[in-house]
C-alpha atoms as a PDB file:
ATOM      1  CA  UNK A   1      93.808  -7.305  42.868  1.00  0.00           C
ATOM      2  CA  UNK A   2      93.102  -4.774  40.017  1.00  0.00           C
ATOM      3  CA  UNK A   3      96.068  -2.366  42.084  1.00  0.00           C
ATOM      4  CA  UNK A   4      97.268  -1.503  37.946  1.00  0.00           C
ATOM      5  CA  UNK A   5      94.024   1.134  37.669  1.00  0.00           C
ATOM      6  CA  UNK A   6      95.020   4.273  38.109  1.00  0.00           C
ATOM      7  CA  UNK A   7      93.398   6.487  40.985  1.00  0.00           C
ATOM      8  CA  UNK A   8      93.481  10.151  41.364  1.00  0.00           C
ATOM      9  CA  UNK A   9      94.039  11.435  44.876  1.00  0.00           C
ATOM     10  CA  UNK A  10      92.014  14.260  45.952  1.00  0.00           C
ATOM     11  CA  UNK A  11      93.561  17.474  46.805  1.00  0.00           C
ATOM     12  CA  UNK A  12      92.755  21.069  46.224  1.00  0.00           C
ATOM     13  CA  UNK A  13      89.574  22.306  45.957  1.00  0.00           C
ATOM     14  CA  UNK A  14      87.538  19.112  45.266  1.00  0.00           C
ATOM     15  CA  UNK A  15      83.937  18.442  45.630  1.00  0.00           C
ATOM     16  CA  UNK A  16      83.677  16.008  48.469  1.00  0.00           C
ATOM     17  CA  UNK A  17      80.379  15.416  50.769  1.00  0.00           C
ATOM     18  CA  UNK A  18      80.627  15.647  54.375  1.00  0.00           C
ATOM     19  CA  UNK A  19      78.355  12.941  56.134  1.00  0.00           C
ATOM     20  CA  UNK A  20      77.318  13.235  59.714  1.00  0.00           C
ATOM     21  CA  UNK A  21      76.108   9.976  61.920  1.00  0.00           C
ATOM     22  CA  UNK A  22      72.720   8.414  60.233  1.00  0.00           C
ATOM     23  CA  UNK A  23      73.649   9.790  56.642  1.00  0.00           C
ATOM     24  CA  UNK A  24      74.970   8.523  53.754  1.00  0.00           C
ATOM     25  CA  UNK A  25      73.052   6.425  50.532  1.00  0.00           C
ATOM     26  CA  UNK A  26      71.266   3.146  49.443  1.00  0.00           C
ATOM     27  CA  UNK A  27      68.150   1.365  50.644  1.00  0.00           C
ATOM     28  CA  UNK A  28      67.250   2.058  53.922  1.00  0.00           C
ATOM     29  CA  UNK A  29      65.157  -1.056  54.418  1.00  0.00           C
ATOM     30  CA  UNK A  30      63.497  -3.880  51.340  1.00  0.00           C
ATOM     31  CA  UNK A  31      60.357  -1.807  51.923  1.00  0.00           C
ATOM     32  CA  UNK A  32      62.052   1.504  49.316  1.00  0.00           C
ATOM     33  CA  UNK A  33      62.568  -0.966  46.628  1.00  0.00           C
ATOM     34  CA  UNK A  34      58.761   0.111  45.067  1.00  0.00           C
ATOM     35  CA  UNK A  35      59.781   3.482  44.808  1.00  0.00           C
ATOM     36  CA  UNK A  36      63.461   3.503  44.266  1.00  0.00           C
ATOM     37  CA  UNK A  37      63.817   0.914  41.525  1.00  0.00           C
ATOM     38  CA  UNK A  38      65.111   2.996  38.961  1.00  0.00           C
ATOM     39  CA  UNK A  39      68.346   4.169  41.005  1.00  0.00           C
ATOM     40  CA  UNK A  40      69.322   0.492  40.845  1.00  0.00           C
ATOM     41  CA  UNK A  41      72.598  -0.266  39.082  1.00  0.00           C
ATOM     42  CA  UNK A  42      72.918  -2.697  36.364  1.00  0.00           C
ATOM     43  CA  UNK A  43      75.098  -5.425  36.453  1.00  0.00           C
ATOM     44  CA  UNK A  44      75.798  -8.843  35.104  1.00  0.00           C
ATOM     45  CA  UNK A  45      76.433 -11.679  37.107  1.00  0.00           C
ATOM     46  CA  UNK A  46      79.347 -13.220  34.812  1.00  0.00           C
ATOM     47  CA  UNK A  47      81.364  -9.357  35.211  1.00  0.00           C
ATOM     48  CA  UNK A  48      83.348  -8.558  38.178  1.00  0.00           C
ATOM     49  CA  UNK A  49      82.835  -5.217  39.737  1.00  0.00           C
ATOM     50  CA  UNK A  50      85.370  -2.672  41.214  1.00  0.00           C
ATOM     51  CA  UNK A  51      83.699  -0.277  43.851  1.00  0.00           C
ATOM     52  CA  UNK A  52      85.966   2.338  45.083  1.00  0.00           C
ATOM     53  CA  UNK A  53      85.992   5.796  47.061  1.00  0.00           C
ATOM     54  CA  UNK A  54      88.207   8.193  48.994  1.00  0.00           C
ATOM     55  CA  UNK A  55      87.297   8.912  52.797  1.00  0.00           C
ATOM     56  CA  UNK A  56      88.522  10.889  55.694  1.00  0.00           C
ATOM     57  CA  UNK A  57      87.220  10.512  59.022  1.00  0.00           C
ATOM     58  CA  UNK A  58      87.563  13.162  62.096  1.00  0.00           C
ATOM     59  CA  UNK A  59      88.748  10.520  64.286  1.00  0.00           C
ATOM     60  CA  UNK A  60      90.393   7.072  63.898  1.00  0.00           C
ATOM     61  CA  UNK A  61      87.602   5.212  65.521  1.00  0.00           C
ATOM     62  CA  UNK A  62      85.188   3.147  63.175  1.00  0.00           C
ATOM     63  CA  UNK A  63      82.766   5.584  61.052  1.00  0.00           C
ATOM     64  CA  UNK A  64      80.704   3.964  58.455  1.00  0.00           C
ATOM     65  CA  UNK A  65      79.164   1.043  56.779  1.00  0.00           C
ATOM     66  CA  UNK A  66      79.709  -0.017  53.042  1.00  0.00           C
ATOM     67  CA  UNK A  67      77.117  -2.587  51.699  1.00  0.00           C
ATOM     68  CA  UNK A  68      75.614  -3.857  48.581  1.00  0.00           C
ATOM     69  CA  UNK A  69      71.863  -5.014  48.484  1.00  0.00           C
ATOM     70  CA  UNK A  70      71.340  -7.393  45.173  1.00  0.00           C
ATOM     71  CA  UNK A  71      68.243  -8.201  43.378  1.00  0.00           C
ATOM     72  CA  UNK A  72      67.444 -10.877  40.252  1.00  0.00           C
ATOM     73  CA  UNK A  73      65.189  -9.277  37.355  1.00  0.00           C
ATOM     74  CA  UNK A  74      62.024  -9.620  39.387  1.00  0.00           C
ATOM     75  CA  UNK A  75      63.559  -7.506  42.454  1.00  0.00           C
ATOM     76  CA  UNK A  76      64.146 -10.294  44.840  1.00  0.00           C
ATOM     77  CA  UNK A  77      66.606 -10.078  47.066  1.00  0.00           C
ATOM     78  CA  UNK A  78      69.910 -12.069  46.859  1.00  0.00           C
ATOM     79  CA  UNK A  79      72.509 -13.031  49.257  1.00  0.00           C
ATOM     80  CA  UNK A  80      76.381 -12.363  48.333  1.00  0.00           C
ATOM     81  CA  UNK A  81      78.938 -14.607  49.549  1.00  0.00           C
ATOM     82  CA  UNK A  82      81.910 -13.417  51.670  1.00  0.00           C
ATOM     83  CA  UNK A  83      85.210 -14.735  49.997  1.00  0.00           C
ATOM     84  CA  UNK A  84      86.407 -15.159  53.238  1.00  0.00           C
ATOM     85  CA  UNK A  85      84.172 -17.134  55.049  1.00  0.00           C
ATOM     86  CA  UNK A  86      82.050 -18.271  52.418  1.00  0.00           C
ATOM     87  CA  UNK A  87      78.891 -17.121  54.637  1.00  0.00           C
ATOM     88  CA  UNK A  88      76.062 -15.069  53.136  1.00  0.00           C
ATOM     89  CA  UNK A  89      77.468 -11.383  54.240  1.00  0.00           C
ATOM     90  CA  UNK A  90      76.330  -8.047  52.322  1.00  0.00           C
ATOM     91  CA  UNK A  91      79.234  -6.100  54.092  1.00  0.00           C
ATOM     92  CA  UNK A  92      82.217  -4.744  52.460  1.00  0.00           C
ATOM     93  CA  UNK A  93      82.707  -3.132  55.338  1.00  0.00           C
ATOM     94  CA  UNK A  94      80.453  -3.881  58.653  1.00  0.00           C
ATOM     95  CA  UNK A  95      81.273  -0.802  60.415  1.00  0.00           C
ATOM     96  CA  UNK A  96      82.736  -2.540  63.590  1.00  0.00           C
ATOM     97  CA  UNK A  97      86.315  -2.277  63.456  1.00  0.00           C
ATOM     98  CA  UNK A  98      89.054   0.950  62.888  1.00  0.00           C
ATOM     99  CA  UNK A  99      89.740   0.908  59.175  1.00  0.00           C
ATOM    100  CA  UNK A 100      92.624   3.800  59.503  1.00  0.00           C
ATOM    101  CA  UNK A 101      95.546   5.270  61.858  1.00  0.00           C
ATOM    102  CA  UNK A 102      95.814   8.875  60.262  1.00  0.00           C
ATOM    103  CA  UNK A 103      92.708  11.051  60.323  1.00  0.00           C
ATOM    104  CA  UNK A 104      94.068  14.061  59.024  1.00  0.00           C
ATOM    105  CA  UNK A 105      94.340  12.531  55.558  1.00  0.00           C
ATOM    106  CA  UNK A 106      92.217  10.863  52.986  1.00  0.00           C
ATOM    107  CA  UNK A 107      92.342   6.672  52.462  1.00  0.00           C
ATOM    108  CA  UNK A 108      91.517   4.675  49.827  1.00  0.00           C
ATOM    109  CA  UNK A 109      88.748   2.104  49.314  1.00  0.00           C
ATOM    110  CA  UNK A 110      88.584  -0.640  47.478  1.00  0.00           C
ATOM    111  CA  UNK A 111      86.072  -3.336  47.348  1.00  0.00           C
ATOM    112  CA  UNK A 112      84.960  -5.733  44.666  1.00  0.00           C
ATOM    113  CA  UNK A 113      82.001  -7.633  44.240  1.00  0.00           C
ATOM    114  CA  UNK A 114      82.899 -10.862  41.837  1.00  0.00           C
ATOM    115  CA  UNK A 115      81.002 -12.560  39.076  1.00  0.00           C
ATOM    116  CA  UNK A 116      78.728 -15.784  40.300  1.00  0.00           C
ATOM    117  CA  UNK A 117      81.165 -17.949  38.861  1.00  0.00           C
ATOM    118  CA  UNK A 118      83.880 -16.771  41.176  1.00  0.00           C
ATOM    119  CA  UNK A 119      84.470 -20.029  43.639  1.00  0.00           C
ATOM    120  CA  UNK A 120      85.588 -19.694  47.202  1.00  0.00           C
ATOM    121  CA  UNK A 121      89.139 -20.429  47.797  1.00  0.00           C
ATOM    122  CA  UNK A 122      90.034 -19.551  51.836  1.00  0.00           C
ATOM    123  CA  UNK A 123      93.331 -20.283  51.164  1.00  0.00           C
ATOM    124  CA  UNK A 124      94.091 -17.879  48.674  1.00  0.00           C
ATOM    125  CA  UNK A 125      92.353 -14.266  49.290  1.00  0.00           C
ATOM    126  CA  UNK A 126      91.662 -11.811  47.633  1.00  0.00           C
ATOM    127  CA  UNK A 127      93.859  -8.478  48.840  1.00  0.00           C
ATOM    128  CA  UNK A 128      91.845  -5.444  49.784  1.00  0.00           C
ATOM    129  CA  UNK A 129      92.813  -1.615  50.756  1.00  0.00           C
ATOM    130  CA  UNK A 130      92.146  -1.802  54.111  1.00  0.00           C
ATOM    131  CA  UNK A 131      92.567  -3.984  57.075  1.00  0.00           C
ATOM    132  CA  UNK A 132      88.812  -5.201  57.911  1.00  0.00           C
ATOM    133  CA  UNK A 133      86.858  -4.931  54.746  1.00  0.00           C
ATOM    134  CA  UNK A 134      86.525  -7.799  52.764  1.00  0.00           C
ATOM    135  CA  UNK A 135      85.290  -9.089  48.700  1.00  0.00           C
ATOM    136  CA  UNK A 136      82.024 -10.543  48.113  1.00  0.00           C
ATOM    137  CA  UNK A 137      80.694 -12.756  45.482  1.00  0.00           C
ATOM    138  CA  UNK A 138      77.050 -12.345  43.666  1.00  0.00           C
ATOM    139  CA  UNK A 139      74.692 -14.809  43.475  1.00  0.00           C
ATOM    140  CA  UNK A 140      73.710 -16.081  39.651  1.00  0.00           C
ATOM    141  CA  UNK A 141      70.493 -14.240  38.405  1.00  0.00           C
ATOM    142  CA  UNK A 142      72.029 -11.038  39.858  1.00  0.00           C
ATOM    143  CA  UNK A 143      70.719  -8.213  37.390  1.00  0.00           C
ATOM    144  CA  UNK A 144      70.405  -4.970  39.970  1.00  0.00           C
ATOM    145  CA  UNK A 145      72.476  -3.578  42.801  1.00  0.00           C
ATOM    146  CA  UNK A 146      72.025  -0.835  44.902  1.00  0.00           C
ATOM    147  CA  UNK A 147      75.421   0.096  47.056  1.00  0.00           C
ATOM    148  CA  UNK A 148      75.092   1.777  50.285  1.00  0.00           C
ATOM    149  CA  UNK A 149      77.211   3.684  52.524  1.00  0.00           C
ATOM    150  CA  UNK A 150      76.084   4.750  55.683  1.00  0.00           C
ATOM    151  CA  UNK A 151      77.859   7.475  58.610  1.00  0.00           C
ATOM    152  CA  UNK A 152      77.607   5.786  62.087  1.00  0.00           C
ATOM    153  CA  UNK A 153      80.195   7.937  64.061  1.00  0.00           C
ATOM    154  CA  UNK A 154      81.619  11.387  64.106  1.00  0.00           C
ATOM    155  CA  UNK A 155      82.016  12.915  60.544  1.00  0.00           C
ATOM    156  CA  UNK A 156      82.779  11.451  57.036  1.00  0.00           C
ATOM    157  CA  UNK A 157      84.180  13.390  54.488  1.00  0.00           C
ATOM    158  CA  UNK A 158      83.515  11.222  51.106  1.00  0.00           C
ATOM    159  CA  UNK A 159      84.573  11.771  47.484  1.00  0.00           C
ATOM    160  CA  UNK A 160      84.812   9.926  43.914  1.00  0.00           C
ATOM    161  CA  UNK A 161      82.675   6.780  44.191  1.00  0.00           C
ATOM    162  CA  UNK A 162      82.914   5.050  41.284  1.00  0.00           C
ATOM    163  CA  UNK A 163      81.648   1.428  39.912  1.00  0.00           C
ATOM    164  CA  UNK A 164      83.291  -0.150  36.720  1.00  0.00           C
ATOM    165  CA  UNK A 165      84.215  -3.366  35.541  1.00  0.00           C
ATOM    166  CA  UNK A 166      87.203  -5.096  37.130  1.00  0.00           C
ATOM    167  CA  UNK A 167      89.045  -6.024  34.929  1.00  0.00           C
ATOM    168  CA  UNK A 168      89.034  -6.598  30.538  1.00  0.00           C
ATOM    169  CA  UNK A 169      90.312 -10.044  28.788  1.00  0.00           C
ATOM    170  CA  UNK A 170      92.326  -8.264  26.732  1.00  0.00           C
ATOM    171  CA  UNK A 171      95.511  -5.461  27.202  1.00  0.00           C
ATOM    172  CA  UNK A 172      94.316  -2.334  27.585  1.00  0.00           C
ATOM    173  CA  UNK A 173      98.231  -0.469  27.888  1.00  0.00           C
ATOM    174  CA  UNK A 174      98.070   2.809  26.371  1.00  0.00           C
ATOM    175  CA  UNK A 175     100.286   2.100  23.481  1.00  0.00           C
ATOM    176  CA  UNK A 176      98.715   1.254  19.917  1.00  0.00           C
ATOM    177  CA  UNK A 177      95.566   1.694  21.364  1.00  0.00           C
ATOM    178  CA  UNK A 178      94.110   5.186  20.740  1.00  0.00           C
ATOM    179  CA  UNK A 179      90.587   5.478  19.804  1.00  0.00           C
ATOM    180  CA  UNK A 180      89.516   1.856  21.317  1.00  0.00           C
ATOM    181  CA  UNK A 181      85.568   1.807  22.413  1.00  0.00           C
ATOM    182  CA  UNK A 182      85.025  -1.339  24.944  1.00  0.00           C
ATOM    183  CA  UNK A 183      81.468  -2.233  24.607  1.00  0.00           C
ATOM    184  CA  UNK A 184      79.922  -4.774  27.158  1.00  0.00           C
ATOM    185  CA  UNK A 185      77.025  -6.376  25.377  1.00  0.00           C
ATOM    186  CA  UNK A 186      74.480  -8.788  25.799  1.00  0.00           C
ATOM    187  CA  UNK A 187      72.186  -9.606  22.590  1.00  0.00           C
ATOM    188  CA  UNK A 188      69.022  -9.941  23.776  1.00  0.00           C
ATOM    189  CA  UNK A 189      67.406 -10.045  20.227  1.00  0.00           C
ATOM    190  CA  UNK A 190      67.385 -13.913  18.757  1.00  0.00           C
ATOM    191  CA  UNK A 191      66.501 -12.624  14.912  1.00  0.00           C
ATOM    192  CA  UNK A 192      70.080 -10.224  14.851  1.00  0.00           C
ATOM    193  CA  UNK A 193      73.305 -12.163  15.248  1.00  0.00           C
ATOM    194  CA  UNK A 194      76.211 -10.632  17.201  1.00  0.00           C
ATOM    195  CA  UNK A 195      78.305  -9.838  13.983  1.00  0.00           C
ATOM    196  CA  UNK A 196      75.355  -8.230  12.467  1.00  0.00           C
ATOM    197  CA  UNK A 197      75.509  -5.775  15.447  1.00  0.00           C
ATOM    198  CA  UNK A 198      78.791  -4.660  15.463  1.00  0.00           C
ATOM    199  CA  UNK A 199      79.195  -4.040  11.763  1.00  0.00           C
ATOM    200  CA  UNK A 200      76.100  -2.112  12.293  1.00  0.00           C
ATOM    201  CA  UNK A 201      77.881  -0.045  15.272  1.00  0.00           C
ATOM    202  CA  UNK A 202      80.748   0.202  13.277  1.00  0.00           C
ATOM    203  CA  UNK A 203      78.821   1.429   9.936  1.00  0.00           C
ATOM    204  CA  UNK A 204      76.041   3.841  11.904  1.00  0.00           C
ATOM    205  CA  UNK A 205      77.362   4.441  15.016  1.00  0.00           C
ATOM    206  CA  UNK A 206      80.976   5.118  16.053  1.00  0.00           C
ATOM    207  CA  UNK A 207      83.478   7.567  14.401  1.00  0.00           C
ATOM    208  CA  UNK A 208      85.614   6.046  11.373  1.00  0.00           C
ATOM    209  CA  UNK A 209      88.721   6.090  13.471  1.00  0.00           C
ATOM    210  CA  UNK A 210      87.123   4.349  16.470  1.00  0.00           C
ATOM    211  CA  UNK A 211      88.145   0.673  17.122  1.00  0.00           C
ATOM    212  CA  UNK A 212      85.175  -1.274  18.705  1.00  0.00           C
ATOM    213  CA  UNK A 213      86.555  -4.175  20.795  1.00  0.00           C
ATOM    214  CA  UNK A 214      83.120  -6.445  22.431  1.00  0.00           C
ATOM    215  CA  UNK A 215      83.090  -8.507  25.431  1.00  0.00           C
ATOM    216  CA  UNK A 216      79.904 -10.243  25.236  1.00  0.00           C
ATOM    217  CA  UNK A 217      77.845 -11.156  28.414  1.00  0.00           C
END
């Protein structure tokens, strides 16, 4: 799945963050959600998500944990659906199992977190980038997630976490295409009608030579 977006693997002198056993990022329990609120990610539940990241252990045994906690617009939790088992799970990744046989190198991850319309199909999975991780699907009402990664063994080296859209209805090669703005949009205001909007984006906003292609939410 989604194995056409290009990834950059780290070499040289890049900025990576070494985690030791007990660190790493996200809520630490429900109870931080009064104070950490605005470090919550905004999503929609009809998008599917790509989250991805480069790791390198110290040794080959299991190392870390990679979860997503999800909340509706009044911050209550919500379950996510394995696509494998079609159980509530909010583990990419539970941390249990060897996830690599080279530790002298840095792996790929790849997980992705589908829209609420995404149905469970067990006999047609989705692939993922490493033997024991596994997709999840959000719950409808999903507005706010909060990933987190955390170090339970030895060292983690960690670099280039990144969370974008999965994938576009539309081509997006790299010929014919220069200039394109992708704008994911929900209109919110009932008096101002989506074509009202983007002639206004296109009149006050972008750059005359910028194309302005909307998926609306």
């Amino acid at each position: 799945m989604a194995s056409n977006l290009l990834k950059t693997t780290p070499s040289g002198n890049i900025k990576s963050v070494k985690l030791s056993p007990g660190q790493g990022f996200g809520l630490a329990s429900n109870s931080e959600l009064a104070t950490k609120k605005g470090f919550g990610i905004r999503v929609s539940d009809q998008v599917d998500y790509l989250f991805s990241f480069w790791f390198k252990q110290t040794l080959l045994q299991a190392s870390f944990k990679f979860s997503v906690d999800c909340y509706d617009d009044m911050y209550n939790r919500l379950d996510t659906v394995d696509v494998f088992t079609a159980q509530n799970n909010r583990f990419f990744i539970d941390g249990t199992q060897q996830l690599i046989t080279n530790e002298k190198t840095y792996h790929y991850a790849k997980c992705i977190l589908y829209s609420s319309n995404t149905p469970t199909n067990l006999k047609d999975q989705p692939i993922t980038t490493l033997p024991s991780s596994t997709n999840l699907i959000m719950r409808k009402g999903t507005v706010t997630v909060f990933p987190k990664l955390e170090c339970t063994a030895n060292d983690l080296t960690f670099w280039g976490f990144k969370i974008r859209p999965l994938r576009t209805p539309f081509s997006t090669c790299f010929l014919d295409n220069a200039n394109l703005l992708e704008i994911w949009r929900k209109n919110n205001r009932n008096n101002v009608s989506d074509d009202s909007i983007d002639r206004n984006a296109k009149d006050y906003l972008l750059p005359y030579n910028t194309l302005q292609t909307t998926i609306k939410l």
